[in-house]
Structures are given as C-alpha cells and as structure tokens.
N, C-alpha and C. Protein backbone atom coordinates (compact mmCIF):
# COMPACT_ATOMS: atom_id res chain seq x y z
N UNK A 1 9.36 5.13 12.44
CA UNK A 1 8.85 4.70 11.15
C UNK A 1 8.87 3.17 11.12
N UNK A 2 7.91 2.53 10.65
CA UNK A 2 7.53 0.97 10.55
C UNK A 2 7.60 0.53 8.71
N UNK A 3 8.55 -0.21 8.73
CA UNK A 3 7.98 -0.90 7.30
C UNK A 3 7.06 -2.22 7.36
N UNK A 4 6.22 -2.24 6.16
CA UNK A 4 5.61 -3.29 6.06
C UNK A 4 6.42 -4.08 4.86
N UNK A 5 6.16 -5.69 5.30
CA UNK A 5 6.45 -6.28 4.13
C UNK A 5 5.31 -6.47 2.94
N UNK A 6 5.86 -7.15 2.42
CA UNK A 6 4.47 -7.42 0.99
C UNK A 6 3.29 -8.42 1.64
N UNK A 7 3.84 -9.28 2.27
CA UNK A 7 2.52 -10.25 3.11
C UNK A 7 1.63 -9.87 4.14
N UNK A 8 1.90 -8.40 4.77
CA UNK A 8 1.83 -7.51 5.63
C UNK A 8 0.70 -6.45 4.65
N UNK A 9 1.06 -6.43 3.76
CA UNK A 9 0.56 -4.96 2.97
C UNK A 9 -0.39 -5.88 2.30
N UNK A 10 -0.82 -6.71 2.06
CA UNK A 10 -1.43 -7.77 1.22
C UNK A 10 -2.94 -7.90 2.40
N UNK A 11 -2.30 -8.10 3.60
CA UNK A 11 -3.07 -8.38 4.59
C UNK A 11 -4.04 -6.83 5.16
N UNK A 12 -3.51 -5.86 4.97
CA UNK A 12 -4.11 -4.54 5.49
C UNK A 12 -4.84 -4.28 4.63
N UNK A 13 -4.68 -4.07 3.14
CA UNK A 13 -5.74 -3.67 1.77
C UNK A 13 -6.53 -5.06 1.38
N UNK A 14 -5.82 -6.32 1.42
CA UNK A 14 -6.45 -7.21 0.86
C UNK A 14 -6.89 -7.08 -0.81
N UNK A 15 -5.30 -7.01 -1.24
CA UNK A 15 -5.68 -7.41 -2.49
C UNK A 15 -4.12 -8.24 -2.71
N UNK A 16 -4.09 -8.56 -4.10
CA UNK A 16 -2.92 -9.95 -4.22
C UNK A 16 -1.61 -8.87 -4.28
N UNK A 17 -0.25 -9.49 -4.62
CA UNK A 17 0.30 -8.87 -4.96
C UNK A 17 0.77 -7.95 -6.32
N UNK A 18 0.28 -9.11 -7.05
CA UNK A 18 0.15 -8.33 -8.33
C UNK A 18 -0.92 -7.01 -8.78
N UNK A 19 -2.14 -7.67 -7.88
CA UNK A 19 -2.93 -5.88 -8.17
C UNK A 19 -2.00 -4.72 -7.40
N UNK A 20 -1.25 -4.76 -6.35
CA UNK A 20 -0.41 -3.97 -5.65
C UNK A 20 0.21 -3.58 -6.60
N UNK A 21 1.22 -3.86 -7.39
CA UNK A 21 2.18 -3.88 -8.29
C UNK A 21 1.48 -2.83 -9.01
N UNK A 22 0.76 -3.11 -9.89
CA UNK A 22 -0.32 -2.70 -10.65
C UNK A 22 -0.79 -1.18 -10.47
N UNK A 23 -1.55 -1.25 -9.26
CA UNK A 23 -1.73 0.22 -8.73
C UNK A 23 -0.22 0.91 -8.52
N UNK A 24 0.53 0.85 -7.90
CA UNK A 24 1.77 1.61 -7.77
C UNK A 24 2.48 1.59 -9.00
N UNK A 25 2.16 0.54 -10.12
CA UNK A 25 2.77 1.72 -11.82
C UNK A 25 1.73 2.80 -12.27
N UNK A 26 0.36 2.48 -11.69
CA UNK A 26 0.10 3.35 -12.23
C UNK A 26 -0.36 4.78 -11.42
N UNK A 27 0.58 4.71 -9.97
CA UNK A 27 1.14 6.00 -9.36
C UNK A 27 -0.16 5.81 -8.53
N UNK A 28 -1.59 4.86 -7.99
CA UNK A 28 -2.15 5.12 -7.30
C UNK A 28 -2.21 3.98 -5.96
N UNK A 29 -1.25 3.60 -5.33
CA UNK A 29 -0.83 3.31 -4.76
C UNK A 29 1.14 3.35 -4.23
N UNK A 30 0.97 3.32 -2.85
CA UNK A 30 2.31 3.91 -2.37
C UNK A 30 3.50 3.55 -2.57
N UNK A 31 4.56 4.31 -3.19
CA UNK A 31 5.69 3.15 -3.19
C UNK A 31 6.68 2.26 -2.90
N UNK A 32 7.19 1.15 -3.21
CA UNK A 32 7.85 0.50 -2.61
C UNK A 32 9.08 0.52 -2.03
N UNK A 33 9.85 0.33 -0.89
CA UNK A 33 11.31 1.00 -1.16
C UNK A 33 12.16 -0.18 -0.90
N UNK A 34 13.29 -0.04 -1.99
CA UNK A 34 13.65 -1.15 -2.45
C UNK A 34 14.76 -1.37 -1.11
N UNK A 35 14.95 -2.71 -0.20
CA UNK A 35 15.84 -2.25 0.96
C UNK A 35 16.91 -3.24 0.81
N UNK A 36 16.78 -3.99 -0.18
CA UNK A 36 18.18 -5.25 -0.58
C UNK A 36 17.38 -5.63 -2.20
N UNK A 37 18.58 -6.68 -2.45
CA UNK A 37 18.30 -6.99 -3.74
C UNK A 37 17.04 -8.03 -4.13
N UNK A 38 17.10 -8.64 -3.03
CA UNK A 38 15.49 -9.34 -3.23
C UNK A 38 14.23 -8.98 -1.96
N UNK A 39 14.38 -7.90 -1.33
CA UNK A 39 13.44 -7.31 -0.25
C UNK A 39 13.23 -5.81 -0.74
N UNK A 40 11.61 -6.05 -0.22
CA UNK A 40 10.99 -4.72 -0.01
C UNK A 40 10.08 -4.47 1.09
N UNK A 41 9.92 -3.13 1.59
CA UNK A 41 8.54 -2.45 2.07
C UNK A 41 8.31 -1.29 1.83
N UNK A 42 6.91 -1.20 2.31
CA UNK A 42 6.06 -0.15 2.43
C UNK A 42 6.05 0.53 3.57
N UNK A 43 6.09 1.97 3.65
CA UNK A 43 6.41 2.72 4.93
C UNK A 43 4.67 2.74 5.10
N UNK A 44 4.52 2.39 6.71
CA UNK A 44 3.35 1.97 6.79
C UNK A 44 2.06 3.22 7.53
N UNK A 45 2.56 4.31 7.55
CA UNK A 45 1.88 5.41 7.44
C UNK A 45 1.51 5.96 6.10
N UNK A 46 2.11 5.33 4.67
CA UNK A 46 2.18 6.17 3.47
C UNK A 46 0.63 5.00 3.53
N UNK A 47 1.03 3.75 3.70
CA UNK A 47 -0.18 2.41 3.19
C UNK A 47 -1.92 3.45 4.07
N UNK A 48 -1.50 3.38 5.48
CA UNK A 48 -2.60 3.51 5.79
C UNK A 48 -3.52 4.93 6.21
N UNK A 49 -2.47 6.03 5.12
CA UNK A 49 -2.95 7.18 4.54
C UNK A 49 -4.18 6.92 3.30
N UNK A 50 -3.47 5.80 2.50
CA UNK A 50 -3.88 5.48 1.26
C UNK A 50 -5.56 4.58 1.67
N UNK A 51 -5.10 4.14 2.61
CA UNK A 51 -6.33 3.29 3.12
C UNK A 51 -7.44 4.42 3.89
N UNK A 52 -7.20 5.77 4.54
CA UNK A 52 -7.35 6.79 5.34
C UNK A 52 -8.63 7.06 3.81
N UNK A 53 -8.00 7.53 2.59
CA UNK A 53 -8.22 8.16 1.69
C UNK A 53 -9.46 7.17 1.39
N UNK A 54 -9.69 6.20 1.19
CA UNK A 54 -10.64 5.26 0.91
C UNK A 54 -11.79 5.61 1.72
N UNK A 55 -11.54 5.42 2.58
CA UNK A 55 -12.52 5.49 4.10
C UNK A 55 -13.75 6.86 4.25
N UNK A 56 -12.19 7.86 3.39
CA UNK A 56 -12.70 9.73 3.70
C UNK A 56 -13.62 9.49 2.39
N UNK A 57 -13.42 8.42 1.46
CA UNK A 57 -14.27 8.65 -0.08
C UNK A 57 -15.40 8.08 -0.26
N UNK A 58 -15.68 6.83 0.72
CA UNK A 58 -16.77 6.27 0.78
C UNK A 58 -17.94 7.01 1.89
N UNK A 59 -16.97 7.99 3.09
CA UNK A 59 -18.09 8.21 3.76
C UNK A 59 -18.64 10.13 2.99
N UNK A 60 -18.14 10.28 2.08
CA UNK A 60 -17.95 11.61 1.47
C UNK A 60 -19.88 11.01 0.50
N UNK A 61 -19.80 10.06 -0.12
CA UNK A 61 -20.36 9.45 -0.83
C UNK A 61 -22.08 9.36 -0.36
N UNK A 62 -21.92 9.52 1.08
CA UNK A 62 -23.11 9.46 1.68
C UNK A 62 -24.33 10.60 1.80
C-alpha cells in the first residue's frame, strides 16, 4: 500500500487543495487518513479508483 501526500494528490487530479477538501465533505472524493497531528494521505489505489471512475464516465458518454 502507497500513501500519497496532499502535493502528490493535487498533482494526479489537478485540482487545489481546497476543492479536495470540498469533495471529500461532501463524500465524493476519497478519504484522508489522518497519520500525525499535522500530516496526511491518501491511500493511492482509493485516489486512482476515483480517477478509474472518471475515465469509465467519460468514455460511457460516447
């Protein structure tokens, strides 16, 4: 298992951190796991499931 950090996860979806934030309150994006008091990541199979899901929706679309 690989964690990503937030500058890491920022870099694979390309969006800021605050839209990240954003999507994961509102449960559509993956969540964070908290690993100290000022660090986090993202388990990086959950991220690029979520990114998987994008991919399966745009070519569904065709």
């Amino acid at each position: 298992m690989k964690l990503l950090s937030k500058r890491q996860v920022k870099e694979m979806v390309l969006y800021s951190p605050q839209h990240i934030a954003r999507l994961e309150a509102a449960g559509q994006f993956p969540k964070r796991v908290q690993l100290g008091c000022n660090r986090v990541g993202w388990i990086e199979e959950e991220v690029l499931d979520w990114l998987q899901e994008r991919i399966d929706a745009r070519d569904q679309q065709v």
